[in-house]
ModelCIF file with pLDDT and N, C-alpha, C, O atoms, coordinates in Angstrom:
data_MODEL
#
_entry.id   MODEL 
#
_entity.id                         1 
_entity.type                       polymer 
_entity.pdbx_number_of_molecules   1 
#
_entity_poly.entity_id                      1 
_entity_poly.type                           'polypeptide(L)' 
_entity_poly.nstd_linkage                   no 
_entity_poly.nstd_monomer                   no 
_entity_poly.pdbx_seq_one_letter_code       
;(UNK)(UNK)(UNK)(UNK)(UNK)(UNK)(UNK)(UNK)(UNK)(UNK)(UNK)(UNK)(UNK)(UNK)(UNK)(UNK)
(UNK)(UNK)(UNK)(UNK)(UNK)(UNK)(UNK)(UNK)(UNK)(UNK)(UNK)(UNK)(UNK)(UNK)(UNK)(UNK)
(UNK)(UNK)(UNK)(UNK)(UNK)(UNK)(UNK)(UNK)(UNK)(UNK)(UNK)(UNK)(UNK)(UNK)(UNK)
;
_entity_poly.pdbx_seq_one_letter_code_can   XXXXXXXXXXXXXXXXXXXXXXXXXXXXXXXXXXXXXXXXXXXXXXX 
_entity_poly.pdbx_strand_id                 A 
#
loop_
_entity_poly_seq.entity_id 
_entity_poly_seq.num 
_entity_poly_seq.mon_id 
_entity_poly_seq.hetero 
1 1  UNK n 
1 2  UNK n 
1 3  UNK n 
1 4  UNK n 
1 5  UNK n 
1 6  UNK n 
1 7  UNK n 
1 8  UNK n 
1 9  UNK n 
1 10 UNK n 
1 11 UNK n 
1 12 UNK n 
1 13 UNK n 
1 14 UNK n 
1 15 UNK n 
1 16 UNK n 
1 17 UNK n 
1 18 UNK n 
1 19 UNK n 
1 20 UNK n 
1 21 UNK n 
1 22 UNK n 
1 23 UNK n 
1 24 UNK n 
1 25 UNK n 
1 26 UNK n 
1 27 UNK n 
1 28 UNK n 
1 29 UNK n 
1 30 UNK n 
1 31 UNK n 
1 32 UNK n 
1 33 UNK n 
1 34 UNK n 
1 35 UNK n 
1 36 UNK n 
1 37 UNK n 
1 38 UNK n 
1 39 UNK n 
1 40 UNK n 
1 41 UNK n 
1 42 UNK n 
1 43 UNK n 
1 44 UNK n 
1 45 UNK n 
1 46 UNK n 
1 47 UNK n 
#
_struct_asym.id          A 
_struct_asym.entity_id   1 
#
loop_
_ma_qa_metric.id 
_ma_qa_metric.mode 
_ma_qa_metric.name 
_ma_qa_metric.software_group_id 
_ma_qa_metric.type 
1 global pLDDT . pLDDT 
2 local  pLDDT . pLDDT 
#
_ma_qa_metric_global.metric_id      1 
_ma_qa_metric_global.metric_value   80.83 
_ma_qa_metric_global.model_id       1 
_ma_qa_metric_global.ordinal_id     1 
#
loop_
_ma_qa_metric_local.label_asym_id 
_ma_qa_metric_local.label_comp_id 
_ma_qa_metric_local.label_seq_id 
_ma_qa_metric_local.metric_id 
_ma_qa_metric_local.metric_value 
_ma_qa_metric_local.model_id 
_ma_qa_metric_local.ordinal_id 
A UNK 1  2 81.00 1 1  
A UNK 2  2 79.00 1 2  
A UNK 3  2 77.00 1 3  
A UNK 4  2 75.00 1 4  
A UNK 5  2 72.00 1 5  
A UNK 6  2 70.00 1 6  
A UNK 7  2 69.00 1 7  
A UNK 8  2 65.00 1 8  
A UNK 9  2 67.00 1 9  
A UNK 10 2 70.00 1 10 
A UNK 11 2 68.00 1 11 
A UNK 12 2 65.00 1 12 
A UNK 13 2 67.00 1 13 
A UNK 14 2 74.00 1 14 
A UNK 15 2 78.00 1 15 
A UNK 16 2 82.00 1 16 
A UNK 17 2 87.00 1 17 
A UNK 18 2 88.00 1 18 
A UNK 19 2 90.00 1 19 
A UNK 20 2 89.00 1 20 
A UNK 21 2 89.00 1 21 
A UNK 22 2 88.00 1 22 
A UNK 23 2 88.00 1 23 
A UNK 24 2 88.00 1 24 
A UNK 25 2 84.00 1 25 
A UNK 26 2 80.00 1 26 
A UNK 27 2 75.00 1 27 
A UNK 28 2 72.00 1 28 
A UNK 29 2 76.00 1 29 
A UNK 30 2 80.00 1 30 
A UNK 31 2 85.00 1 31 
A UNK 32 2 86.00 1 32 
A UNK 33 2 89.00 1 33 
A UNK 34 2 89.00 1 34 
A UNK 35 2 89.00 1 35 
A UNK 36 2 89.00 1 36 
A UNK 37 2 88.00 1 37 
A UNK 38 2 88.00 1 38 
A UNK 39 2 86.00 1 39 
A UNK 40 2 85.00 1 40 
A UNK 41 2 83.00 1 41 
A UNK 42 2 83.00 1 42 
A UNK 43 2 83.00 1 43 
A UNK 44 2 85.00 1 44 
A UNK 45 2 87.00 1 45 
A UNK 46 2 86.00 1 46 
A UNK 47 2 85.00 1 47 
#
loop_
_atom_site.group_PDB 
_atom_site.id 
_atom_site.type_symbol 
_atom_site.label_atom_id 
_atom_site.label_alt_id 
_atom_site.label_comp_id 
_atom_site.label_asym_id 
_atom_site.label_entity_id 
_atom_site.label_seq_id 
_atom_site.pdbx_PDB_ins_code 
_atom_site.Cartn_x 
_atom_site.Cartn_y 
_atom_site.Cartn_z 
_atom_site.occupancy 
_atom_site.B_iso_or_equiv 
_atom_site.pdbx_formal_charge 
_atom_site.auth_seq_id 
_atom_site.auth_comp_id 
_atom_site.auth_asym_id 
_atom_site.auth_atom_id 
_atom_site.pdbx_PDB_model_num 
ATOM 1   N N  . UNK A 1 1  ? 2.450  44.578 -40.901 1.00 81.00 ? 1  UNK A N  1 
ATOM 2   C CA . UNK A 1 1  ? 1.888  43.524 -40.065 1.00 81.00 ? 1  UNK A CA 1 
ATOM 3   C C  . UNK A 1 1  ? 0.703  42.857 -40.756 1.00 81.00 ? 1  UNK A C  1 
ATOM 4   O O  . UNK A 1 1  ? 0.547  41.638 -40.816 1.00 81.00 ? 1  UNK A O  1 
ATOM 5   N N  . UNK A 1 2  ? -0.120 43.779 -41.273 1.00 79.00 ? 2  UNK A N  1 
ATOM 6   C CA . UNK A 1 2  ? -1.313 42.848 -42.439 1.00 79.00 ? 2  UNK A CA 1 
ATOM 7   C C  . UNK A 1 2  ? -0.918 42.345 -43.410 1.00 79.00 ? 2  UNK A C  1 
ATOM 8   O O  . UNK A 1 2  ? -1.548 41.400 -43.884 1.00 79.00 ? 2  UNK A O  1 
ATOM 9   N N  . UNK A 1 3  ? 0.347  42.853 -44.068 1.00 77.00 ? 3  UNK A N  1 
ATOM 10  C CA . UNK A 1 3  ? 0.408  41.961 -45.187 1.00 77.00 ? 3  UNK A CA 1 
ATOM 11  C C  . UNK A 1 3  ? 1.031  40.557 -45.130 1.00 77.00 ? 3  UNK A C  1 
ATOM 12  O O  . UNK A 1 3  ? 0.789  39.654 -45.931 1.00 77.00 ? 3  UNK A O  1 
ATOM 13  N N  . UNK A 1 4  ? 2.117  40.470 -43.758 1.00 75.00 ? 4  UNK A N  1 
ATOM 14  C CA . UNK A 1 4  ? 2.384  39.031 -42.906 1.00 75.00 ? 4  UNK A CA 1 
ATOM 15  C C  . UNK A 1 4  ? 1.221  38.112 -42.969 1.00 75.00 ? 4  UNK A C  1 
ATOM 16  O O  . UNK A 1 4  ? 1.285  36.943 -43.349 1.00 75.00 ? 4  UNK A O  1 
ATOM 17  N N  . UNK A 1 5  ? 0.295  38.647 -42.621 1.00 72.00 ? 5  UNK A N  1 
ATOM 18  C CA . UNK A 1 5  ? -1.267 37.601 -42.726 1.00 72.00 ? 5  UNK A CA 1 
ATOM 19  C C  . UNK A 1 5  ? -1.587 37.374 -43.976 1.00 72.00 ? 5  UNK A C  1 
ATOM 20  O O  . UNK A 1 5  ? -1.630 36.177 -44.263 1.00 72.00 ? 5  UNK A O  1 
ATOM 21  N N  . UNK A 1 6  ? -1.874 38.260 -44.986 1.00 70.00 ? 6  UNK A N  1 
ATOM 22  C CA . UNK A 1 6  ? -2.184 37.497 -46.467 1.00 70.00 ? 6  UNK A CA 1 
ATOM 23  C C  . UNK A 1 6  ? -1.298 37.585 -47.175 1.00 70.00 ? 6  UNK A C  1 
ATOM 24  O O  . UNK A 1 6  ? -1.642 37.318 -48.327 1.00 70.00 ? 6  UNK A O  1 
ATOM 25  N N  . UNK A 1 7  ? 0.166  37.945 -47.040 1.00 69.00 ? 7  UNK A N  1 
ATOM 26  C CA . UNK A 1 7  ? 1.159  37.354 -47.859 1.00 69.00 ? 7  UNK A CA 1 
ATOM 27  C C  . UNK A 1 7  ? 2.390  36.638 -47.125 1.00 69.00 ? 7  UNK A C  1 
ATOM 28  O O  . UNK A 1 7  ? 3.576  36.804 -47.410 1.00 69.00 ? 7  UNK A O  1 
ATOM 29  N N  . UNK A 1 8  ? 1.780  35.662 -45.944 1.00 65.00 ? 8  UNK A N  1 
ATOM 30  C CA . UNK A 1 8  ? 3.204  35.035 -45.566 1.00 65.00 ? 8  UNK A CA 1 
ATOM 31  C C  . UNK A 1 8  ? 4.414  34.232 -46.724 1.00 65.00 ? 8  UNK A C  1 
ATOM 32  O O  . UNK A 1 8  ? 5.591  33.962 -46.481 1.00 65.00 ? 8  UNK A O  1 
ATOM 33  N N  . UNK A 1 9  ? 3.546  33.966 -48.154 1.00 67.00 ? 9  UNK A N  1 
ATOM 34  C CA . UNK A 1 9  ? 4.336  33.261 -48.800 1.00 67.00 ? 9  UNK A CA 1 
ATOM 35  C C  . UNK A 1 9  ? 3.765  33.865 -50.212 1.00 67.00 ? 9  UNK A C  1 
ATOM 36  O O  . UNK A 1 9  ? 2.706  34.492 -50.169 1.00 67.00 ? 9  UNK A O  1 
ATOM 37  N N  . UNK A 1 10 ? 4.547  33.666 -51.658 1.00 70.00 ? 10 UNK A N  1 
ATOM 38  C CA . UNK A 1 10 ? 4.030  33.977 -52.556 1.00 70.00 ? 10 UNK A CA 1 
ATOM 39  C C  . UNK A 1 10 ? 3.672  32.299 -53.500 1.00 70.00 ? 10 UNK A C  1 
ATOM 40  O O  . UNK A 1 10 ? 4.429  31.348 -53.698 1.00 70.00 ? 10 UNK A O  1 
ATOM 41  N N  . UNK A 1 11 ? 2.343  32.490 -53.873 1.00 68.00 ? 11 UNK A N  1 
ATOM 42  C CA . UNK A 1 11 ? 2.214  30.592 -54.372 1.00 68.00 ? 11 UNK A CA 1 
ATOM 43  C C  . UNK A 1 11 ? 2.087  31.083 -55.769 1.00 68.00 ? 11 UNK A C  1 
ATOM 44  O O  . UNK A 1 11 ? 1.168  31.801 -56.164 1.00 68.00 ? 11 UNK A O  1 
ATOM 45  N N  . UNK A 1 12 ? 3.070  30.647 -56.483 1.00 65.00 ? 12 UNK A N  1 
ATOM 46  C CA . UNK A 1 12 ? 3.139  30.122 -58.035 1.00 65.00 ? 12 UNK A CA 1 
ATOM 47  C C  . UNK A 1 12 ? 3.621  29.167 -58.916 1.00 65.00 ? 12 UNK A C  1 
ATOM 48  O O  . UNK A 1 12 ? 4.743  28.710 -59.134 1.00 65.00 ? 12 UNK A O  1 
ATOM 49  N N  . UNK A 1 13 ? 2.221  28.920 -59.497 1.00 67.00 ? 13 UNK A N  1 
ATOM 50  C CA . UNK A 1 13 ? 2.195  27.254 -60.063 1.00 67.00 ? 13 UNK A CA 1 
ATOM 51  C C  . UNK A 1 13 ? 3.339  27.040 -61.175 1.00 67.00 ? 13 UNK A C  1 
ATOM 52  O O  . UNK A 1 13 ? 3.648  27.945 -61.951 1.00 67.00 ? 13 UNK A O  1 
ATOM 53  N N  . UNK A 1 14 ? 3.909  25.839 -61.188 1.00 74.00 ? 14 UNK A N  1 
ATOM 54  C CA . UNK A 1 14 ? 4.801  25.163 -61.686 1.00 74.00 ? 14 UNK A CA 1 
ATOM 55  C C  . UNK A 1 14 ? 5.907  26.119 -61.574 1.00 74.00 ? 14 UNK A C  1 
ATOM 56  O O  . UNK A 1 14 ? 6.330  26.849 -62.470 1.00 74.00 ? 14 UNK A O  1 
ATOM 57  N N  . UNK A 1 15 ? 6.311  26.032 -60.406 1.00 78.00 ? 15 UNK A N  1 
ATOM 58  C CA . UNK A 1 15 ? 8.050  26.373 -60.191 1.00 78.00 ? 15 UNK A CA 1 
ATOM 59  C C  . UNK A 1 15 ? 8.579  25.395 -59.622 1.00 78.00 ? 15 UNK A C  1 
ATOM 60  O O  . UNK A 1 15 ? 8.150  24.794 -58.637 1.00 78.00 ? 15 UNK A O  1 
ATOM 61  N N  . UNK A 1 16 ? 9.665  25.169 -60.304 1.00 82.00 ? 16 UNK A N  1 
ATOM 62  C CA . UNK A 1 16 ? 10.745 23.798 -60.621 1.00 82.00 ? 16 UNK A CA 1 
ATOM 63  C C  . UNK A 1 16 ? 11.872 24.294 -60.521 1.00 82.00 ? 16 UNK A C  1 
ATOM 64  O O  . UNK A 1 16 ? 12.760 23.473 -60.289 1.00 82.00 ? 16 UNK A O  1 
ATOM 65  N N  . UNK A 1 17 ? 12.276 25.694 -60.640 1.00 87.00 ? 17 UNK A N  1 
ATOM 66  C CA . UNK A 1 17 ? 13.537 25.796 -60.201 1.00 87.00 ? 17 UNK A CA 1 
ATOM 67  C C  . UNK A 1 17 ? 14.013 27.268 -59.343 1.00 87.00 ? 17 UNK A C  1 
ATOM 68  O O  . UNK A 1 17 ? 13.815 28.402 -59.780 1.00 87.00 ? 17 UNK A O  1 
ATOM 69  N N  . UNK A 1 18 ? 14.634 26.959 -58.120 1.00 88.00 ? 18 UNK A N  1 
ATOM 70  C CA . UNK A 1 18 ? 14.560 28.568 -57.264 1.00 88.00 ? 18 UNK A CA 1 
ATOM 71  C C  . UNK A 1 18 ? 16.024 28.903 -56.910 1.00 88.00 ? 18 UNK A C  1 
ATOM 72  O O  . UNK A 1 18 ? 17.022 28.185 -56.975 1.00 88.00 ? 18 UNK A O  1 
ATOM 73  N N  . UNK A 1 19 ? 15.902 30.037 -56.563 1.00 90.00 ? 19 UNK A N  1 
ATOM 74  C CA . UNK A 1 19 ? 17.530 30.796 -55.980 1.00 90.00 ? 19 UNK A CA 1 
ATOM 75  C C  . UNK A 1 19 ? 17.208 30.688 -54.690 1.00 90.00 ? 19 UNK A C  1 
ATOM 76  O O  . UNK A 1 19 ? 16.061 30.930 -54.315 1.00 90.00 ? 19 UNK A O  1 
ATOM 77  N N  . UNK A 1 20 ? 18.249 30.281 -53.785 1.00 89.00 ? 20 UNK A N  1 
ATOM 78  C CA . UNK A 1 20 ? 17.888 30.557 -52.270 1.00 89.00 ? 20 UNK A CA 1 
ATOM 79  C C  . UNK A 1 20 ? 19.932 31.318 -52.008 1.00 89.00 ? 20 UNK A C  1 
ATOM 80  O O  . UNK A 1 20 ? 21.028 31.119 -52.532 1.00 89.00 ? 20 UNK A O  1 
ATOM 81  N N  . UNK A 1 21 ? 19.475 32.011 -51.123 1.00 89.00 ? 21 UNK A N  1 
ATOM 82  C CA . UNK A 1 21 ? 20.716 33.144 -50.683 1.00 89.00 ? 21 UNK A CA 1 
ATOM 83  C C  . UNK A 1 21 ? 20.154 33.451 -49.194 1.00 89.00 ? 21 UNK A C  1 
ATOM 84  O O  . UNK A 1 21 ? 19.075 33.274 -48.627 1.00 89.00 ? 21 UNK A O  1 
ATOM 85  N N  . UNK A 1 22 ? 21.594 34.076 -48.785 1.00 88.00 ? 22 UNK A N  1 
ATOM 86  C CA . UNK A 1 22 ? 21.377 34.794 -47.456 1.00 88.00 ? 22 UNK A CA 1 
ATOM 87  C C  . UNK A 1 22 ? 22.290 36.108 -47.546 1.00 88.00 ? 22 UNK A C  1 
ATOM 88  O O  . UNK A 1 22 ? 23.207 36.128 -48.367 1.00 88.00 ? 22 UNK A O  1 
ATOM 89  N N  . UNK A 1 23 ? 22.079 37.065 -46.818 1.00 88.00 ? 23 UNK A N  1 
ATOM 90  C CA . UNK A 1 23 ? 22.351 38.438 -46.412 1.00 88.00 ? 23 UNK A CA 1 
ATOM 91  C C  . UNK A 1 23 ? 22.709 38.752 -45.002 1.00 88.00 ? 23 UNK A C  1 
ATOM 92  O O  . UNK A 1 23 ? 22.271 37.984 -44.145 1.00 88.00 ? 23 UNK A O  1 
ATOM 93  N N  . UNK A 1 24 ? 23.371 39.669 -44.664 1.00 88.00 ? 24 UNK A N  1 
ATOM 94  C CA . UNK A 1 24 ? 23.988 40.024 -43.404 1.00 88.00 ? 24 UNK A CA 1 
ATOM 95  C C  . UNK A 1 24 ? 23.920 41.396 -43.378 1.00 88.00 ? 24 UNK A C  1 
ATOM 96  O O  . UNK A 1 24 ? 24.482 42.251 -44.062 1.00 88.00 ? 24 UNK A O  1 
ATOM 97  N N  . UNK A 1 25 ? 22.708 41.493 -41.977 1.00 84.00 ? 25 UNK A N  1 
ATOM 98  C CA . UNK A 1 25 ? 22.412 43.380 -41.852 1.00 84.00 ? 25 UNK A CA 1 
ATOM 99  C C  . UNK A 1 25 ? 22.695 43.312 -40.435 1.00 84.00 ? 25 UNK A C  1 
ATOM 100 O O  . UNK A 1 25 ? 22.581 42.301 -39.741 1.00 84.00 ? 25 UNK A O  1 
ATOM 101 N N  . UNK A 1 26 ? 23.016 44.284 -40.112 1.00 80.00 ? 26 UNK A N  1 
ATOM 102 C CA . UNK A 1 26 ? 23.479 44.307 -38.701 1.00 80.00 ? 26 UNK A CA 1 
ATOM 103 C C  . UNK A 1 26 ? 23.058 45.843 -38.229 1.00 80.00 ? 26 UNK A C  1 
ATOM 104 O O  . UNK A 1 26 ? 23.222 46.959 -38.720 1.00 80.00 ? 26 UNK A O  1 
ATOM 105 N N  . UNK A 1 27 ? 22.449 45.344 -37.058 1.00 75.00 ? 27 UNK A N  1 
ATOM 106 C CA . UNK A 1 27 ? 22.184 46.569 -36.477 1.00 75.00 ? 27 UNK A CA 1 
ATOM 107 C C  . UNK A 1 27 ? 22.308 46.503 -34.959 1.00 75.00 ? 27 UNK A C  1 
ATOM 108 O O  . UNK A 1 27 ? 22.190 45.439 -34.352 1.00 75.00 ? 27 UNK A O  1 
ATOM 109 N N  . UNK A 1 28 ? 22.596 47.891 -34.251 1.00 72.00 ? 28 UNK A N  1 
ATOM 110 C CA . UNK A 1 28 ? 23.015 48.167 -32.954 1.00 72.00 ? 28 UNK A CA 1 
ATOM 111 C C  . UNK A 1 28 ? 23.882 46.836 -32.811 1.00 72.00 ? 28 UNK A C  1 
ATOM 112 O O  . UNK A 1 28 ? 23.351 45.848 -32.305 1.00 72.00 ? 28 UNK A O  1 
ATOM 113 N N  . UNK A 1 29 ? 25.073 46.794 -33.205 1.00 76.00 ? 29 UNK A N  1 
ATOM 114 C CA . UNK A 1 29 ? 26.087 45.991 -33.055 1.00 76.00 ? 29 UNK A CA 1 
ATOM 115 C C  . UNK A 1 29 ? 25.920 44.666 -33.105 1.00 76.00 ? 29 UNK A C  1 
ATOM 116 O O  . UNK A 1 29 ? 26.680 43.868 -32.557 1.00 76.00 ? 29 UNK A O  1 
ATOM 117 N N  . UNK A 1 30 ? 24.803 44.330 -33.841 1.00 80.00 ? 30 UNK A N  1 
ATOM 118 C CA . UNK A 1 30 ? 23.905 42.676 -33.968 1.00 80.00 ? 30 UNK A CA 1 
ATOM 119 C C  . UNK A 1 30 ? 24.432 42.495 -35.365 1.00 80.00 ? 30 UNK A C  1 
ATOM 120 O O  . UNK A 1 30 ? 25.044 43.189 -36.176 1.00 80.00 ? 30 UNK A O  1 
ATOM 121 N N  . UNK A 1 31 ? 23.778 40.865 -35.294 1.00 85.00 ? 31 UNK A N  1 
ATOM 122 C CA . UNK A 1 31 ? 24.442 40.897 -36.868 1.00 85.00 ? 31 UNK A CA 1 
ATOM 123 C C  . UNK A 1 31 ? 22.930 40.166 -36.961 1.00 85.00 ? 31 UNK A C  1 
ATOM 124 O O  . UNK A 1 31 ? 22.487 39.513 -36.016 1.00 85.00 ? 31 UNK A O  1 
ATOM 125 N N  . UNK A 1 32 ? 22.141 40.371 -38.313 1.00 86.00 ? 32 UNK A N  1 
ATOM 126 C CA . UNK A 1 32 ? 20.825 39.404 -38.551 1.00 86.00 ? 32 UNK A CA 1 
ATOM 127 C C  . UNK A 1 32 ? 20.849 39.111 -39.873 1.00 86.00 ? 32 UNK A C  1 
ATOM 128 O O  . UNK A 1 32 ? 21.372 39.881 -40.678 1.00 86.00 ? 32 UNK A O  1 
ATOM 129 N N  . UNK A 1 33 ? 20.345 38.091 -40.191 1.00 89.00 ? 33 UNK A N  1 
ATOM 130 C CA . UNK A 1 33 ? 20.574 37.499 -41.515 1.00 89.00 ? 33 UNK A CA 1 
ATOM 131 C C  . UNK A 1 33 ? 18.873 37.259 -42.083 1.00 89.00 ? 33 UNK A C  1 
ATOM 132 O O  . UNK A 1 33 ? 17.823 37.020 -41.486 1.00 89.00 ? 33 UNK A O  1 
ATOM 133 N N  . UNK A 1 34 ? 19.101 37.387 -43.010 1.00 89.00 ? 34 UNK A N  1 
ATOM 134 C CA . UNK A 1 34 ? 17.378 37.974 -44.066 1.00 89.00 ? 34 UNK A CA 1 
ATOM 135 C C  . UNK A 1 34 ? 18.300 36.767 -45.237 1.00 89.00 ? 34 UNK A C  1 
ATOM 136 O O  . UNK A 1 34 ? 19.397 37.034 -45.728 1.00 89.00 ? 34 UNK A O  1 
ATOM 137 N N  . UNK A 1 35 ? 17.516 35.438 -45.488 1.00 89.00 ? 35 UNK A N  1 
ATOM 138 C CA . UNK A 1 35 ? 17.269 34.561 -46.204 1.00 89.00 ? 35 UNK A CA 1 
ATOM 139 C C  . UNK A 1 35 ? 16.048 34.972 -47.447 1.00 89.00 ? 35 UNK A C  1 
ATOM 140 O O  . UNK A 1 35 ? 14.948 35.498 -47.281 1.00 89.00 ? 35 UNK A O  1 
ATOM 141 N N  . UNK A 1 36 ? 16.587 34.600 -48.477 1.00 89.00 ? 36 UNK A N  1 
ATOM 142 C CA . UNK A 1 36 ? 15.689 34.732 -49.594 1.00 89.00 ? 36 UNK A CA 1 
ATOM 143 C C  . UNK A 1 36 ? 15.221 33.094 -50.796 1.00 89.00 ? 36 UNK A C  1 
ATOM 144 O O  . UNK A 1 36 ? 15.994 32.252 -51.253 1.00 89.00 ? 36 UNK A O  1 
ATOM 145 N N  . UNK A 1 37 ? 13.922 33.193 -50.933 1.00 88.00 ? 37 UNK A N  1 
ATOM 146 C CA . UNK A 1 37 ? 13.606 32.410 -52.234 1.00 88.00 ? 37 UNK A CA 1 
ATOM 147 C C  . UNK A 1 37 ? 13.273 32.559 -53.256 1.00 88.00 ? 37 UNK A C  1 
ATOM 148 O O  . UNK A 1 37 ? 12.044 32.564 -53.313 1.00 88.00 ? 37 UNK A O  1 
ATOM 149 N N  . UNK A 1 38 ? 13.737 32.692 -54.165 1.00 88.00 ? 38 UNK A N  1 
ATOM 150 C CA . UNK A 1 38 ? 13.556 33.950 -55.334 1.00 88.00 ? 38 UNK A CA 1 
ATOM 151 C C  . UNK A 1 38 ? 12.902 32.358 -56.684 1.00 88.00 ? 38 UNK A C  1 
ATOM 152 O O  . UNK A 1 38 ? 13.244 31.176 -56.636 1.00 88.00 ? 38 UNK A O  1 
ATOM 153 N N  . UNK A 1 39 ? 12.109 32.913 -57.509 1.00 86.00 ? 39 UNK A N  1 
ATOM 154 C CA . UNK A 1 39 ? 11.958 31.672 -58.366 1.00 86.00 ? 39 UNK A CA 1 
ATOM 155 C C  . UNK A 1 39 ? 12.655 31.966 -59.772 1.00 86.00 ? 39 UNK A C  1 
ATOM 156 O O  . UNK A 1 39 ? 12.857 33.162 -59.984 1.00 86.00 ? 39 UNK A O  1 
ATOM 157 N N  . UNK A 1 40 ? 13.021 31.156 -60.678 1.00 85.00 ? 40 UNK A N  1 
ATOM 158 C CA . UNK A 1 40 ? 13.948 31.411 -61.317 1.00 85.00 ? 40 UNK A CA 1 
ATOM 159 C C  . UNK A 1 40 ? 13.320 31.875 -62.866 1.00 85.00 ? 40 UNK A C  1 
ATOM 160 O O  . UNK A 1 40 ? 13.893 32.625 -63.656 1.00 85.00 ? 40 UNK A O  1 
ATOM 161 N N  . UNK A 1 41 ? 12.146 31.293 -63.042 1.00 83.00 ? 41 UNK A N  1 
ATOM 162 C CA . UNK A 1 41 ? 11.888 31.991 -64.521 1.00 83.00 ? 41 UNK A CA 1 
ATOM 163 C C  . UNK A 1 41 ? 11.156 33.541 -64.207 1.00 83.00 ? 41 UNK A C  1 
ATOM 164 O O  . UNK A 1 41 ? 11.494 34.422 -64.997 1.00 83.00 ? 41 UNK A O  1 
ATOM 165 N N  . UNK A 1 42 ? 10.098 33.968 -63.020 1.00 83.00 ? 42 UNK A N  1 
ATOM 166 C CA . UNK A 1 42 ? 9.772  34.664 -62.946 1.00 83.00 ? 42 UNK A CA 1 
ATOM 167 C C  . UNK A 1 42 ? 10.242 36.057 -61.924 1.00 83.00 ? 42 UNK A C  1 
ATOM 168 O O  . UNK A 1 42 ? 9.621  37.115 -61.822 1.00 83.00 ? 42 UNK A O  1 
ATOM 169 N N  . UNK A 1 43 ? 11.491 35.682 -61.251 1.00 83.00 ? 43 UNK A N  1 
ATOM 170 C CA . UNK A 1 43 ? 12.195 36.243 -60.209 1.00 83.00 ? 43 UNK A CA 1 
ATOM 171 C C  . UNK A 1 43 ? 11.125 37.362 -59.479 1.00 83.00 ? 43 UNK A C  1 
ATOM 172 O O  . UNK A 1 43 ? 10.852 38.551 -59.649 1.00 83.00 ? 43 UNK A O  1 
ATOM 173 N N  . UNK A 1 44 ? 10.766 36.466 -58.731 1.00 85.00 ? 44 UNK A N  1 
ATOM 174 C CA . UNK A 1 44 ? 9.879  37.007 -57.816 1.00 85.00 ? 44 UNK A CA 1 
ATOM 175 C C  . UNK A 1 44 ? 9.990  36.148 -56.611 1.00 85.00 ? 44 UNK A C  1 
ATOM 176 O O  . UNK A 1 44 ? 9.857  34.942 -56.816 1.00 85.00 ? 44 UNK A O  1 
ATOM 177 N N  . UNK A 1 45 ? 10.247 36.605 -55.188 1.00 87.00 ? 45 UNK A N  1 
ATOM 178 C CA . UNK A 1 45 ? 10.353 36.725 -54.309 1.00 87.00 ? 45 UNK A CA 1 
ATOM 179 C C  . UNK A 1 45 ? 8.967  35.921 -53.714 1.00 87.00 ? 45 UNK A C  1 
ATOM 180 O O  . UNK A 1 45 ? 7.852  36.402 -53.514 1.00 87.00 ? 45 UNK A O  1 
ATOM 181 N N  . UNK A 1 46 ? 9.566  34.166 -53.453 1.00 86.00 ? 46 UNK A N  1 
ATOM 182 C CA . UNK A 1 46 ? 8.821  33.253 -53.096 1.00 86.00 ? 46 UNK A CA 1 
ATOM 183 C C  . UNK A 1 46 ? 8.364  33.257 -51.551 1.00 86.00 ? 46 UNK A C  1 
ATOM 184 O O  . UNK A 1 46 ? 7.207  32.978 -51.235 1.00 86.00 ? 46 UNK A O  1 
ATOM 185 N N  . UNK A 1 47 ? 9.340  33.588 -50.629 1.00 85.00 ? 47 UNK A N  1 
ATOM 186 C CA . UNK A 1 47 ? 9.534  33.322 -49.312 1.00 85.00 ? 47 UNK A CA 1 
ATOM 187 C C  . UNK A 1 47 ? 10.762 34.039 -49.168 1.00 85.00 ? 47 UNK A C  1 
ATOM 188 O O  . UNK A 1 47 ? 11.333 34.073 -48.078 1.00 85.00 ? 47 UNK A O  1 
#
């Protein structure tokens, strides 16, 4: 829950090009989907 507050997003300068994807976890008979922004020279997990 604290790190939601100082890491809602990760900011790094000059990214020009990103991966965006989605995933399917399902629980108690749900289905929920966890979206990703990954950046492409440093693959690290933007949003």
């Amino acid at each position: 829950t604290l790190f939601s507050v100082l890491f809602p997003t990760f900011t790094i300068e000059n990214v020009f090009s990103v991966h965006a994807d989605e995933t399917v976890l399902v629980f108690k008979e749900q289905k929920y989907y966890v979206w990703l922004l990954v950046d492409h020279e440093t693959n690290l997990i933007l949003c």
